[in-house]
N, C-alpha and C. Protein backbone atom coordinates (compact mmCIF):
# COMPACT_ATOMS: atom_id res chain seq x y z
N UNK A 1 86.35 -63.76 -49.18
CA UNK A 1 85.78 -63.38 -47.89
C UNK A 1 85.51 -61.88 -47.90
N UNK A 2 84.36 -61.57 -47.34
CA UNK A 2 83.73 -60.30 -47.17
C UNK A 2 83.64 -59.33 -45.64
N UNK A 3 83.18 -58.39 -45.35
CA UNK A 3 82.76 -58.26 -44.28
C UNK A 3 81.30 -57.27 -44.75
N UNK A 4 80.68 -57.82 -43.92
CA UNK A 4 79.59 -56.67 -43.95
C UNK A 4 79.19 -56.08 -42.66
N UNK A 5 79.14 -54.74 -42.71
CA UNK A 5 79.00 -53.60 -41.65
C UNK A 5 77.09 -53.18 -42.04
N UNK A 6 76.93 -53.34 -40.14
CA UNK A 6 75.55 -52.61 -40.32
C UNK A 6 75.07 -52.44 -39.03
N UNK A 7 74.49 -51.59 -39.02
CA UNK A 7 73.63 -51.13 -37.23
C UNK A 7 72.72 -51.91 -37.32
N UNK A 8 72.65 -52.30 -35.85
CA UNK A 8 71.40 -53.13 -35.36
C UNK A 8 70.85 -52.17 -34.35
N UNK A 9 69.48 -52.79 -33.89
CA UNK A 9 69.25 -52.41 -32.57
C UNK A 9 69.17 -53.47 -31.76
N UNK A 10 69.72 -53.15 -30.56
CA UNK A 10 69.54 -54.78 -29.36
C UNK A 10 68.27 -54.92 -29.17
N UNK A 11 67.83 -56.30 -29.05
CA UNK A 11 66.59 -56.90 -29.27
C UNK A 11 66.10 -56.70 -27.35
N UNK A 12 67.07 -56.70 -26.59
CA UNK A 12 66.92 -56.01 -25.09
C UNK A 12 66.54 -55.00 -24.83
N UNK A 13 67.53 -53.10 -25.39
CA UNK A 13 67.20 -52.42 -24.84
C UNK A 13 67.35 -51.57 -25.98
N UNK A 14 67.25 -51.66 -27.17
CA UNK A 14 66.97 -51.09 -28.71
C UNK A 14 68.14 -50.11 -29.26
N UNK A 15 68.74 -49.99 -28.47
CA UNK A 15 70.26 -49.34 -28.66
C UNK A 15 71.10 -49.45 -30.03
N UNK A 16 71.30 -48.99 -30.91
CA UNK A 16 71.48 -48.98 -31.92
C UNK A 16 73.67 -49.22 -31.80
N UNK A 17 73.41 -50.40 -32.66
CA UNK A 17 74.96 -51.25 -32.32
C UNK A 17 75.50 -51.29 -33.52
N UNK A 18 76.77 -50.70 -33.85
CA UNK A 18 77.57 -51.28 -35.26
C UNK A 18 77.89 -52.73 -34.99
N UNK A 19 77.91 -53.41 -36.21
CA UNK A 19 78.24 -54.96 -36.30
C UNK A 19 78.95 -54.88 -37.21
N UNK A 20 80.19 -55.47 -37.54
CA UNK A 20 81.14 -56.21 -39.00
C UNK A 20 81.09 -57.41 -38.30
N UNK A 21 80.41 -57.85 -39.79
CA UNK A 21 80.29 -59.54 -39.64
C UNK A 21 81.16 -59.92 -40.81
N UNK A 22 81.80 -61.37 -40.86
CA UNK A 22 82.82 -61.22 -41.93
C UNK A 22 82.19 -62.32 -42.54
N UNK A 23 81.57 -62.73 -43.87
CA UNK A 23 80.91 -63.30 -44.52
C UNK A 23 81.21 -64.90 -45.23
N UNK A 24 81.14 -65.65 -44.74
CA UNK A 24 82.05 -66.82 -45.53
C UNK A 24 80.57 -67.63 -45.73
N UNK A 25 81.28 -68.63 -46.51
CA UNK A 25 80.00 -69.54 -47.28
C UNK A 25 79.76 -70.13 -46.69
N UNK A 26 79.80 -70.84 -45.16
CA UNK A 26 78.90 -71.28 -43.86
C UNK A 26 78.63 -70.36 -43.28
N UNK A 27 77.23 -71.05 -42.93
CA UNK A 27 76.46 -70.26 -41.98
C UNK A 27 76.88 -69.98 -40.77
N UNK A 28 77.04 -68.93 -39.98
CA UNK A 28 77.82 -68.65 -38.49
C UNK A 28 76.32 -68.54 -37.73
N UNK A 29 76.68 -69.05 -36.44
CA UNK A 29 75.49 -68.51 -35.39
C UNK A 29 76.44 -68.15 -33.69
N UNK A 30 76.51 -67.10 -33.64
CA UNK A 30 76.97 -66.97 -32.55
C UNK A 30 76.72 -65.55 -31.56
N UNK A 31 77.34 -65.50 -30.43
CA UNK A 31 76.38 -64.45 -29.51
C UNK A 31 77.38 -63.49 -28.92
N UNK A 32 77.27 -62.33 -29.45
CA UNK A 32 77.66 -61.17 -29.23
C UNK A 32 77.07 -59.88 -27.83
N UNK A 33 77.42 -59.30 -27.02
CA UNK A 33 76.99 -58.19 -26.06
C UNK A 33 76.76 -57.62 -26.36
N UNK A 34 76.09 -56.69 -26.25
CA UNK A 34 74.78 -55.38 -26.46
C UNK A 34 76.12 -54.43 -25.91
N UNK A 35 76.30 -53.36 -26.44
CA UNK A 35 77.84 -52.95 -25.45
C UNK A 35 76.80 -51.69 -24.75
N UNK A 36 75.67 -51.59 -24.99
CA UNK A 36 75.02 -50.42 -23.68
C UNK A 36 74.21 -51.59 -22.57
N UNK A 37 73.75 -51.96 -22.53
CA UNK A 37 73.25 -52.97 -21.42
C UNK A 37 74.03 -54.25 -21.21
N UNK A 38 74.61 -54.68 -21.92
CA UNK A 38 75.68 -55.65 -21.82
C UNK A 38 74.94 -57.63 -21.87
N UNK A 39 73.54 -57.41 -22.25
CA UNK A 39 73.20 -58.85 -22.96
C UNK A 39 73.31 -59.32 -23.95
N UNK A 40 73.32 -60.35 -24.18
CA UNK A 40 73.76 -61.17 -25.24
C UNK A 40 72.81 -60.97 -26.11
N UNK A 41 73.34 -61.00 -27.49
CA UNK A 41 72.18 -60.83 -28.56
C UNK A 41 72.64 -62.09 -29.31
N UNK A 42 71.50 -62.55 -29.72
CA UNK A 42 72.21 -64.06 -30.89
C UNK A 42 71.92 -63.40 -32.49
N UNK A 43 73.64 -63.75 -32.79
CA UNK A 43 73.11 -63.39 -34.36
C UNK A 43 73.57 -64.52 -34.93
N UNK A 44 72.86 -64.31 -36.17
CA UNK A 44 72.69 -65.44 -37.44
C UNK A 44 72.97 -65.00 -38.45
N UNK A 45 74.04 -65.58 -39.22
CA UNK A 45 74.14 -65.35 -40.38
C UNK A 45 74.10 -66.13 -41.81
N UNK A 46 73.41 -65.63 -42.93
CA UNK A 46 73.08 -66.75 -44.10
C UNK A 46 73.61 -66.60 -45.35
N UNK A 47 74.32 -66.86 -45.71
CA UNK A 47 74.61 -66.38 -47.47
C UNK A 47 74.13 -66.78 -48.17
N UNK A 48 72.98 -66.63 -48.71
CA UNK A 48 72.22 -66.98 -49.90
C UNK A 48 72.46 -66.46 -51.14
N UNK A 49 73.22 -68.17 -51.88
CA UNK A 49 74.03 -68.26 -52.75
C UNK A 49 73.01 -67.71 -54.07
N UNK A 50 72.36 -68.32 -53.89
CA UNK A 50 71.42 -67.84 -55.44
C UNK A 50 70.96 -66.90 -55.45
N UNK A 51 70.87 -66.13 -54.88
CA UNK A 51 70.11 -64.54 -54.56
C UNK A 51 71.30 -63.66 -54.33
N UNK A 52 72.98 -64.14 -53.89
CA UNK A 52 73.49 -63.09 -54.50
C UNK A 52 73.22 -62.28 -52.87
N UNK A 53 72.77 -62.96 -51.82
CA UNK A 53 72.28 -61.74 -50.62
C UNK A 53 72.82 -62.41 -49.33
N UNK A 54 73.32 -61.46 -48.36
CA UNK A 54 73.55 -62.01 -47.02
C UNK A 54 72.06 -61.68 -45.76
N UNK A 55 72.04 -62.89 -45.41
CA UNK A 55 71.01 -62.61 -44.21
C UNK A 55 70.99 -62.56 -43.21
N UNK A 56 70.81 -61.44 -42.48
CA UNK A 56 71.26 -61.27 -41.14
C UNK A 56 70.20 -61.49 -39.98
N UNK A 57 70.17 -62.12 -38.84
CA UNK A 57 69.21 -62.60 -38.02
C UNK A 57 69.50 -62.39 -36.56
N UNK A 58 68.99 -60.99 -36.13
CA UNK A 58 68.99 -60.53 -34.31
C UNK A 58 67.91 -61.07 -33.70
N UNK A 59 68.61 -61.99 -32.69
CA UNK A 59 67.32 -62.18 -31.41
C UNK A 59 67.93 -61.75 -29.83
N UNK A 60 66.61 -62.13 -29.05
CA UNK A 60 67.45 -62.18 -27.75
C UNK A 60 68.11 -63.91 -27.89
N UNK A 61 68.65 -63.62 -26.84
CA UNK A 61 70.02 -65.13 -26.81
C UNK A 61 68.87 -65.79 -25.63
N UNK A 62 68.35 -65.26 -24.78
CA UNK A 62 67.33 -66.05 -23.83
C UNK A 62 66.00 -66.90 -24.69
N UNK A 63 65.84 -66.68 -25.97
CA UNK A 63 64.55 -66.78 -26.47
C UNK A 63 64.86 -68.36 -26.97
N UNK A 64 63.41 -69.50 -26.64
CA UNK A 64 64.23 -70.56 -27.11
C UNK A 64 63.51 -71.27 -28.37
N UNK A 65 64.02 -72.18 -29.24
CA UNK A 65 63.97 -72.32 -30.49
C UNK A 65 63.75 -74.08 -30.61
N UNK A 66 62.61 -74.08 -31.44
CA UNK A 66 61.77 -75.47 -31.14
C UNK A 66 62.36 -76.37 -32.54
């Protein structure tokens, strides 16, 4: 198990956010607060085993998915 650290910006109000996400071999999807405006941001996370790479995925949490 890993963690990986990285700034985002909120997909709300562009605010630049530290994240540690802690990396395991399922995929996580879950929704974290913007800590300056206080909305939910949905993140996604992917470990892509053959590439050796983690993928990280910010949206708004209101946005909906077909």
């Amino acid at each position: 198990m890993a963690l990986l650290n990285r700034t985002i910006d909120c997909p709300f109000c562009g605010h630049a956010t530290h994240l540690t996400v802690e990396v395991t071999d399922d995929d996580q999807d879950y929704t974290e607060d913007c800590s300056n405006c206080c909305n939910p941001m949905h993140i996604r996370v992917h470990k892509d085993q053959q590439h050796h790479k983690v993928q990280l995925f910010i949206d708004a949490d209101d946005e909906q998915y077909y």
